[in-house]
Protein backbone atom coordinates (compact mmCIF):
# COMPACT_ATOMS: atom_id res chain seq x y z
CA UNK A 1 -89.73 116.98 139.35
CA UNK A 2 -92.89 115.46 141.03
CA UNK A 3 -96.05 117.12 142.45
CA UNK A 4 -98.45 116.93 145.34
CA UNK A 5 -101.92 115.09 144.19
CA UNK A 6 -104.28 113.70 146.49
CA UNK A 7 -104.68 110.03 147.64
CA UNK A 8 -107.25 108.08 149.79
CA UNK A 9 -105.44 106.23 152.54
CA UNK A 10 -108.75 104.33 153.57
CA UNK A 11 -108.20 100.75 151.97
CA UNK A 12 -110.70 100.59 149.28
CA UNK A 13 -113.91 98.76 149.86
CA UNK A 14 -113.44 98.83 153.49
CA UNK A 15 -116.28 99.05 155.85
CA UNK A 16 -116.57 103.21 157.23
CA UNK A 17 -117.10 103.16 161.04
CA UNK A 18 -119.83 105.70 162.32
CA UNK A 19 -116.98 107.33 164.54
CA UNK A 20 -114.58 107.40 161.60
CA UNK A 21 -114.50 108.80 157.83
CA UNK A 22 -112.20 108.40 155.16
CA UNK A 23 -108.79 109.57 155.40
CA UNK A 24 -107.06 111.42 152.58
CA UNK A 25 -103.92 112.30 152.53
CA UNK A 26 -101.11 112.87 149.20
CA UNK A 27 -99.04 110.90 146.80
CA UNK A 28 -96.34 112.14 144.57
CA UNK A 29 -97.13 112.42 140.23
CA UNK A 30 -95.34 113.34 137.57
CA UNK A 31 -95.11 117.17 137.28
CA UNK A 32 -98.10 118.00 134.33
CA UNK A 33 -100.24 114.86 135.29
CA UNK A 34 -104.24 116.14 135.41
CA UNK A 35 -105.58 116.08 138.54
CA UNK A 36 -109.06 114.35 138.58
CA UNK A 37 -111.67 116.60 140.69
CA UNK A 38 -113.09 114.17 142.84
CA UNK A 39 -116.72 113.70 143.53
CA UNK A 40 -118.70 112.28 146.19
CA UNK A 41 -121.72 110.02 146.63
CA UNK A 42 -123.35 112.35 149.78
CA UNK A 43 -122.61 115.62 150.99
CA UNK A 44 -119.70 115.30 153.57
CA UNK A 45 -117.97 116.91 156.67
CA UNK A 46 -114.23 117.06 156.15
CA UNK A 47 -111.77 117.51 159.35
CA UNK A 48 -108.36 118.51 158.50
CA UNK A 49 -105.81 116.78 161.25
CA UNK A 50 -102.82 117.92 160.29
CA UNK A 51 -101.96 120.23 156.72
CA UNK A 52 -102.03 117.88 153.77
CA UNK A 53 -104.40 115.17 155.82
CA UNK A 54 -108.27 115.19 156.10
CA UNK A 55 -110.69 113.10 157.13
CA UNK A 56 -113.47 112.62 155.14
CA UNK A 57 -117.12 111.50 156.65
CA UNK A 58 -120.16 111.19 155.05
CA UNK A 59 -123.27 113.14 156.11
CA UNK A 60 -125.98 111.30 155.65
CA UNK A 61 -124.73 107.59 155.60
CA UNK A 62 -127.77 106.50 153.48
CA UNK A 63 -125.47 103.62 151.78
CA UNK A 64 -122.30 102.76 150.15
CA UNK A 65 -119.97 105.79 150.09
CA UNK A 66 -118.84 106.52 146.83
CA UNK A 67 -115.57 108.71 145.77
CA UNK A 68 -115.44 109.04 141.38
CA UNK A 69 -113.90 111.49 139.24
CA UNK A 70 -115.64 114.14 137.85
CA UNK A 71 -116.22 111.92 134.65
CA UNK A 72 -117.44 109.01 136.84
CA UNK A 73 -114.77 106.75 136.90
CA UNK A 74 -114.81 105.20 140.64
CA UNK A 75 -112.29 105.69 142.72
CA UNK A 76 -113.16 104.27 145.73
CA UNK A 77 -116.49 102.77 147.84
CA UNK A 78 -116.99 102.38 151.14
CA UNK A 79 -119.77 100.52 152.92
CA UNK A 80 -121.23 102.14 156.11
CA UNK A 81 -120.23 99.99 159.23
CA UNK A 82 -121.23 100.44 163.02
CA UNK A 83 -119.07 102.48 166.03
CA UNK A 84 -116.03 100.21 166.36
CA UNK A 85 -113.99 100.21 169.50
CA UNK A 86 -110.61 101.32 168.21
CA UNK A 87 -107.44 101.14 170.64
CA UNK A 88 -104.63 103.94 170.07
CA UNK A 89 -103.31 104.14 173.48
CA UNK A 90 -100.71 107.08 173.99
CA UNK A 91 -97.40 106.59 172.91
CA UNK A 92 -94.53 106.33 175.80
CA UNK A 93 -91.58 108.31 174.22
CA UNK A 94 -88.19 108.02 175.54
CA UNK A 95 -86.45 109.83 173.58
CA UNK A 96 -86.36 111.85 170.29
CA UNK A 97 -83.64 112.55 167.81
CA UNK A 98 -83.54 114.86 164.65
CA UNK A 99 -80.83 113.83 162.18
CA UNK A 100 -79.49 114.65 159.15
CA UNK A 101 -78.13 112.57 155.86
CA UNK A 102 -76.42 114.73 153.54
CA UNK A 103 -75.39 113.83 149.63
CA UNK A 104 -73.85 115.85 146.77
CA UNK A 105 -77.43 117.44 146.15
CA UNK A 106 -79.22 117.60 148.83
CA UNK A 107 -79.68 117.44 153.24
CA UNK A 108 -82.47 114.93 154.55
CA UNK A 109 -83.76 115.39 157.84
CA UNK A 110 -85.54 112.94 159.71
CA UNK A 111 -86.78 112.92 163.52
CA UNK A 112 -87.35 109.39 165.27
CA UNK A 113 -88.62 109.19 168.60
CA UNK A 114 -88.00 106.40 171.09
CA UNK A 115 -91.05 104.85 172.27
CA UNK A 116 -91.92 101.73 175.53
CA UNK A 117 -93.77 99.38 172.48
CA UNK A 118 -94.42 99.07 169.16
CA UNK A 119 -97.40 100.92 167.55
CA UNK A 120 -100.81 99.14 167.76
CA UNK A 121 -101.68 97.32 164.32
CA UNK A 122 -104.55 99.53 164.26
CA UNK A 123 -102.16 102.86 164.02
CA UNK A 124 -101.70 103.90 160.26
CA UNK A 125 -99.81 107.15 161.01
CA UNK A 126 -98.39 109.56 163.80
CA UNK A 127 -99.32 113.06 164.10
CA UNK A 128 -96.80 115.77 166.24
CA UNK A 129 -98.11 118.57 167.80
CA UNK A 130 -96.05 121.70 168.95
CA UNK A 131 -97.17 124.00 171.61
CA UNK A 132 -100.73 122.15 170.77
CA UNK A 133 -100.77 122.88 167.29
CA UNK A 134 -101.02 119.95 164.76
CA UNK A 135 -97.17 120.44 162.44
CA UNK A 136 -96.61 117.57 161.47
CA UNK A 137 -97.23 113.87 159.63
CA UNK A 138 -95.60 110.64 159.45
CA UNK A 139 -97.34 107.30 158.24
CA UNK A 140 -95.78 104.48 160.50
CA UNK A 141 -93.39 101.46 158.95
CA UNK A 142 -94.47 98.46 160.70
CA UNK A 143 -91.31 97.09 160.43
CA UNK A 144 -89.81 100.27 162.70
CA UNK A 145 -90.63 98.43 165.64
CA UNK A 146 -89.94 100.55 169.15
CA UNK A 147 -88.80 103.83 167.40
CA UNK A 148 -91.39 105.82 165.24
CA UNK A 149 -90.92 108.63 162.63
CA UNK A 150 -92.14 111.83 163.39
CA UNK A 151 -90.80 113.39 160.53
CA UNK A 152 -89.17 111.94 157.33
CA UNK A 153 -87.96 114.42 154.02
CA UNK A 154 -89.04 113.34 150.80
CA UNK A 155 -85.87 113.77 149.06
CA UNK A 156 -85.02 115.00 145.93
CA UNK A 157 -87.57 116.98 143.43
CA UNK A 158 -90.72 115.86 145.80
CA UNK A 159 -92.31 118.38 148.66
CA UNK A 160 -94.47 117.94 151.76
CA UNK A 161 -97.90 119.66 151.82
CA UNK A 162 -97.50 123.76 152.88
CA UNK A 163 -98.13 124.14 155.88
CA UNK A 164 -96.18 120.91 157.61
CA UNK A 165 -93.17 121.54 159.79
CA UNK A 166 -90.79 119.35 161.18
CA UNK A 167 -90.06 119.72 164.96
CA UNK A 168 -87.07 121.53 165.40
CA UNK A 169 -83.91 120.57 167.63
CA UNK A 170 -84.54 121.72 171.37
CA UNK A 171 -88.21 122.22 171.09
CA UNK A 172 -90.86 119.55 172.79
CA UNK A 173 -93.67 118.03 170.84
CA UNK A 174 -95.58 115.03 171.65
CA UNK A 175 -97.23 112.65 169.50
CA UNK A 176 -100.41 110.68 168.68
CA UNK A 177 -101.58 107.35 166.68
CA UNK A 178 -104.23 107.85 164.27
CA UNK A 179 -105.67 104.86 162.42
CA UNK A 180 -106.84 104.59 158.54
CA UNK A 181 -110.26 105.95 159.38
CA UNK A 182 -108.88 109.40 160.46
CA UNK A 183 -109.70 108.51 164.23
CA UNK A 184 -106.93 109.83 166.90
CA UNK A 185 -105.55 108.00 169.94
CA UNK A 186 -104.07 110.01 173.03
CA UNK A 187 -101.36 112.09 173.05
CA UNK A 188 -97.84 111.38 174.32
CA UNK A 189 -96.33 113.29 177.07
CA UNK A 190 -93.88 116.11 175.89
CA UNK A 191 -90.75 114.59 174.76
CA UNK A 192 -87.52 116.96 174.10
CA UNK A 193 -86.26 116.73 170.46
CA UNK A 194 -82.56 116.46 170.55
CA UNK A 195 -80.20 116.71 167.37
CA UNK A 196 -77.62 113.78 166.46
CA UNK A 197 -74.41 115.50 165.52
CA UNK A 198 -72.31 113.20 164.36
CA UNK A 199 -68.60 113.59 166.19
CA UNK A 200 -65.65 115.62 163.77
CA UNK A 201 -63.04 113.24 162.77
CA UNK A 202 -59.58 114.21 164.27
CA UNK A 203 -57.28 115.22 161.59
C-alpha cells in the first residue's frame, strides 16, 4: 500500500516568473514514510487549481525562493525571474473517450480526449472542468502526441487526492493547459465524453 505525500512539480532551481509560482502537486510513498513539514523562505499566497494541485507564489519576492524541511534540509530554490509571455492556447477537442482495462484485481479507467495538435512544450498538465468546476488532473506524456489524458487511475494500492473526479460517460467537460509554474491557458470548448465498450464476442 502507498500514500499521498506532496511533491514540487516546478523543476528545481528554475527561474519563478512574476505571473507564475511554484506548482505542487503529489507523489506516491511507502505507507508509514514521515512526511517532512515544509517551510518557506517568505510568506506566500497559495491558489489551489484543481484538489491535490496548488500553486505556490511568493509574497514578497525579496530573493531566491526557498522550500526546506522543518529541520532545514533544502528542498528546493527558486530564483525570482520577470513576467514571461507563456503560450497555452485552447485545446481543439474532437473527441473524448472513457475506457476501461480490467485484471483479476482490479478496473482502470482512463479518459483520452482527441485534440487538432499536440500540446505546446510549455504545457506540463491538463486540468477538466465540469459544469465550471475544476474535477480533475492529468500531467501530459509528451510522447501522447494528438490525444491527451484527462483522466488516468493509479492502479493498484495507490489513490488520487479527495476531492478529484473523473468525468463521467455522457457528461461534457472541457479542458485547459497549465504549465510548470501553475499558470493556465484557455479553455477548450465542451466536448461530450463518450464510453468505449468493447463489442461481446458471439458465442
Amino acid at each position: 500500500m502507498q500514500e499521498l505525500a506532496p511533491d514540487v512539480w516546478t523543476p528545481n532551481g528554475a527561474q519563478l516568473p512574476r505571473d507564475g509560482g511554484v506548482l505542487v502537486g503529489w507523489t506516491y510513498e511507502s505507507r508509514g514514510t514521515p512526511h517532512a513539514e515544509w517551510r518557506y523562505s517568505e510568506a506566500t499566497t497559495d491558489d489551489t487549481l484543481v484538489p491535490g494541485v496548488t500553486v505556490i507564489r511568493p509574497k514578497q519576492r525579496k530573493g531566491p525562493f526557498k522550500i526546506t524541511s522543518k529541520d532545514g534540509a533544502t528542498i528546493a530554490t527558486f530564483e525570482l525571474g520577470k513576467p514571461t509571455v507563456v503560450s497555452l492556447p485552447a485545446p481543439i477537442a474532437t473527441t473524448a473517450q472513457l475506457s476501461h482495462a480490467f485484471d483479476r484485481r482490479s478496473r482502470t479507467t482512463i479518459v483520452v480526449a482527441d485534440v487538432a495538435d499536440p500540446p505546446p512544450a510549455d504545457a506540463f498538465g491538463v486540468i477538466t472542468y465540469a459544469k465550471g468546476k475544476a474535477i480533475d488532473f492529468a500531467r501530459i506524456e509528451k510522447d501522447d502526441g494528438k490525444h491527451v489524458a484527462l483522466h488516468r487511475d493509479p492502479g493498484r494500492c495507490r489513490f488520487l487526492p479527495s476531492g478529484l473526479e473523473a468525468p463521467t460517460a455522457g457528461s461534457e467537460v472541457t479542458f485547459a493547459y497549465v504549465d510548470a509554474f501553475g499558470r493556465l491557458g484557455k479553455a477548450s470548448k465542451p466536448v461530450k465524453v463518450v464510453e468505449d465498450k468493447p463489442a461481446k464476442d458471439d458465442d
